[in-house]
N, C-alpha and C. Protein backbone atom coordinates (compact mmCIF):
# COMPACT_ATOMS: atom_id res chain seq x y z
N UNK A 1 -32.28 -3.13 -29.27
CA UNK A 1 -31.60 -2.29 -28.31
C UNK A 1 -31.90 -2.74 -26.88
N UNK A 2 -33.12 -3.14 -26.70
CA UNK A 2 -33.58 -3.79 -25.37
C UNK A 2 -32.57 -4.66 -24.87
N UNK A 3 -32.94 -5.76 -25.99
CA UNK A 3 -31.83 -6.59 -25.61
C UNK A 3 -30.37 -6.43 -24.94
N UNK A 4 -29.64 -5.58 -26.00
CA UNK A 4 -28.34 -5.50 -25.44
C UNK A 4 -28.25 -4.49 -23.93
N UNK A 5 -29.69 -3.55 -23.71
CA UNK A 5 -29.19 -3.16 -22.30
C UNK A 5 -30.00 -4.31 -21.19
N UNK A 6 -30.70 -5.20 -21.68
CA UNK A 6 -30.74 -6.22 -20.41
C UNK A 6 -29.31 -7.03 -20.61
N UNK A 7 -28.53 -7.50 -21.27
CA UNK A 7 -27.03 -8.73 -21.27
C UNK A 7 -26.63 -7.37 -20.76
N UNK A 8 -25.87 -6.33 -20.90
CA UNK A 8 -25.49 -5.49 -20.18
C UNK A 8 -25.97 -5.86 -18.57
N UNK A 9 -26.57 -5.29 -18.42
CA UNK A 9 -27.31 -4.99 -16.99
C UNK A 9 -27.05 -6.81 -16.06
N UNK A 10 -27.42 -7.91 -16.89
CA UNK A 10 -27.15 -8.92 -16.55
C UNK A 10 -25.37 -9.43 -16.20
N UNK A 11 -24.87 -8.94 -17.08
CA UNK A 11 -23.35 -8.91 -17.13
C UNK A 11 -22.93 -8.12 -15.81
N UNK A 12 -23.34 -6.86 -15.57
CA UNK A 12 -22.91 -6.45 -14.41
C UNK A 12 -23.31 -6.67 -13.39
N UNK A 13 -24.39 -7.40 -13.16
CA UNK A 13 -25.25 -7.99 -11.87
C UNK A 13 -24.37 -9.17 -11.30
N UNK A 14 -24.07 -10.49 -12.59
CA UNK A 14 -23.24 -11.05 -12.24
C UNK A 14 -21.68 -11.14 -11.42
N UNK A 15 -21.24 -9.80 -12.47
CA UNK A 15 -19.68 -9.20 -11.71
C UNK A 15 -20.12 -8.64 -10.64
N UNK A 16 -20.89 -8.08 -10.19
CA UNK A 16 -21.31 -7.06 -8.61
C UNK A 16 -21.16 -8.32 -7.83
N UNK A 17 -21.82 -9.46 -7.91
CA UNK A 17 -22.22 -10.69 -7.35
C UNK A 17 -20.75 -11.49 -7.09
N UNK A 18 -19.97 -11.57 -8.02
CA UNK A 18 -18.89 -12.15 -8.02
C UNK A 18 -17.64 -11.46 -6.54
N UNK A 19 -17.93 -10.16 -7.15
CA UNK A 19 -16.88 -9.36 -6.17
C UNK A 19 -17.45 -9.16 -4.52
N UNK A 20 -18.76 -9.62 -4.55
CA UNK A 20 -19.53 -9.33 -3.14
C UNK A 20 -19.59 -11.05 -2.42
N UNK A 21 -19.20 -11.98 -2.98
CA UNK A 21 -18.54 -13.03 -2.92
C UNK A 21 -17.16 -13.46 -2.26
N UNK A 22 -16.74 -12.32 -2.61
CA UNK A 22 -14.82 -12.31 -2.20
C UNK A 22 -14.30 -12.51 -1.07
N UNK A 23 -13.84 -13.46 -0.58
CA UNK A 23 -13.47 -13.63 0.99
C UNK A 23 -12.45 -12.62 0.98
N UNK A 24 -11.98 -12.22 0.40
CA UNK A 24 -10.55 -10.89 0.86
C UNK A 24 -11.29 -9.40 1.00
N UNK A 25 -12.38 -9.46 1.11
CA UNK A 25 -13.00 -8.14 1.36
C UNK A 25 -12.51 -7.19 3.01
N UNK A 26 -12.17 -6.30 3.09
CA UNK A 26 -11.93 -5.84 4.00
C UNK A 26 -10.43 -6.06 4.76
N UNK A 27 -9.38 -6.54 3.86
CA UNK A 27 -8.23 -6.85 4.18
C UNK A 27 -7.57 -5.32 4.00
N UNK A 28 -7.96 -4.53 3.29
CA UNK A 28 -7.41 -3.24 2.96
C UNK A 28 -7.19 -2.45 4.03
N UNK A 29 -7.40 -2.24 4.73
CA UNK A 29 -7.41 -1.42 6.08
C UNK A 29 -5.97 -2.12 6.44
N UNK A 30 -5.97 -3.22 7.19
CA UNK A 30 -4.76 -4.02 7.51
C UNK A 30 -3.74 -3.52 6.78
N UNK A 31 -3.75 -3.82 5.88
CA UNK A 31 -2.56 -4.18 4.62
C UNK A 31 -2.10 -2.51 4.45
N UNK A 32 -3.48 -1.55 4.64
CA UNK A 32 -2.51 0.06 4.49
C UNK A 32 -1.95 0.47 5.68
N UNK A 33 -2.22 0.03 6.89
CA UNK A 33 -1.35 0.23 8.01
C UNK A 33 -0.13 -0.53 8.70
N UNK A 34 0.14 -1.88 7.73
CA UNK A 34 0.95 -2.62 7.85
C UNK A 34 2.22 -1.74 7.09
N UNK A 35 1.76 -1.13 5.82
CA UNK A 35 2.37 -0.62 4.89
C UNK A 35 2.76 0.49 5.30
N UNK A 36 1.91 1.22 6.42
CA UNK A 36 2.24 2.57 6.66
C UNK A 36 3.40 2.16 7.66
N UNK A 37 3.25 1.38 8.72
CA UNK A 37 4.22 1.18 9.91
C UNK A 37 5.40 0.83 9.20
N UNK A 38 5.84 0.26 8.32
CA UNK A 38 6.62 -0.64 7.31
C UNK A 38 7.52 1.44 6.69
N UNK A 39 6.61 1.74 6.29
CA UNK A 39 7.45 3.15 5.90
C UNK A 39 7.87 4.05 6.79
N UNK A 40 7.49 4.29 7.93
CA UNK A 40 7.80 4.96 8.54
C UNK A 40 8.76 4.49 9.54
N UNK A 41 8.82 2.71 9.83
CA UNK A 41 10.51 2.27 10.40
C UNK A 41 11.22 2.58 9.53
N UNK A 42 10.78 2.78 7.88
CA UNK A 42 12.27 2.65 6.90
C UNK A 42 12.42 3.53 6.81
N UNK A 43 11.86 5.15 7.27
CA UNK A 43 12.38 6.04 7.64
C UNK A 43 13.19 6.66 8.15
N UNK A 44 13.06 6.21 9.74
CA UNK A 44 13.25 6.37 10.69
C UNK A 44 14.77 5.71 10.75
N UNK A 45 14.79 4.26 10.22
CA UNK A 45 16.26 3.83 10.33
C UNK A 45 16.67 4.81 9.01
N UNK A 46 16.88 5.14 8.10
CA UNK A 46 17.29 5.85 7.04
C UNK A 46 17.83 7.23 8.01
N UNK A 47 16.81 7.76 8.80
CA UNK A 47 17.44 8.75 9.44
C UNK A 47 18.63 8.85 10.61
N UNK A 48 18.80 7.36 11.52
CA UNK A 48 19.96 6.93 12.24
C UNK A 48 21.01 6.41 11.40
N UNK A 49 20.92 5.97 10.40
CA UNK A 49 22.10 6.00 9.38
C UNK A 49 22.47 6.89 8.89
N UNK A 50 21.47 7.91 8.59
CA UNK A 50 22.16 9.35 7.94
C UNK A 50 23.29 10.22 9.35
N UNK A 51 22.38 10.02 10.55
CA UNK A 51 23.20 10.91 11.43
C UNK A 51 24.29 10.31 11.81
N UNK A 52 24.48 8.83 12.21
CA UNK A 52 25.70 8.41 12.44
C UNK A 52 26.67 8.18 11.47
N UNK A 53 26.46 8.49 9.81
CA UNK A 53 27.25 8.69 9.03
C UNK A 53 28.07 10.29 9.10
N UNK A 54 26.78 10.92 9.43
CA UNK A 54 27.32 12.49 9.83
C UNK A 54 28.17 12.37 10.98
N UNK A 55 27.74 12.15 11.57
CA UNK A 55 28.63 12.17 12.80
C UNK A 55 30.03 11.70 12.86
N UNK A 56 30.10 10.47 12.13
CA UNK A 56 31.30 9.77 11.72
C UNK A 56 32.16 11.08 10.57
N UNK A 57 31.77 11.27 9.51
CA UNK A 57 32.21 11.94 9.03
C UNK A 57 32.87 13.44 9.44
N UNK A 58 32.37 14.09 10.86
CA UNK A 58 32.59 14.75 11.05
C UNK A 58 33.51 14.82 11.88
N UNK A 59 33.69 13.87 12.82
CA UNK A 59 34.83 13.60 13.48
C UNK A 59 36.43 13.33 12.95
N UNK A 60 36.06 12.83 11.40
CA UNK A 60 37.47 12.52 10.56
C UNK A 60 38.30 14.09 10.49
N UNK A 61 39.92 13.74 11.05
CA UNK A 61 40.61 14.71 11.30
C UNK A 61 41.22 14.81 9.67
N UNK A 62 40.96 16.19 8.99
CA UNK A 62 41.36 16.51 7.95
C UNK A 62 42.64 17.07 8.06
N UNK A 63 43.17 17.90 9.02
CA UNK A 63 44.33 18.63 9.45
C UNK A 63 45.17 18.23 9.76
């Protein structure tokens, strides 16, 4: 039983080691505010297309 919780314990020492290694560490911050600015222009134009479709539409003479 020893055994298998030291290869355990060794197994995850290694992966901790691997991921604390990672040159892409700390890109996350960037990448969620790139993502956030990115949604909220596609908003924002979504909402000048909605009104100048309204607008257009509302001007069409039905009478």
């Amino acid at each position: 039983m020893k055994i298998q919780i030291r290869v355990a314990w060794a197994l995850m020492c290694s992966r901790a080691a691997v991921l604390r290694s990672d040159p892409e560490r700390g890109e996350i911050t960037t990448t969620v505010i790139v993502t956030a600015l990115m949604a909220i222009a596609a908003i924002a134009i979504i909402g000048i297309i909605v009104a100048k479709l309204t607008q257009k539409a509302n001007s069409i003479d039905l009478g």
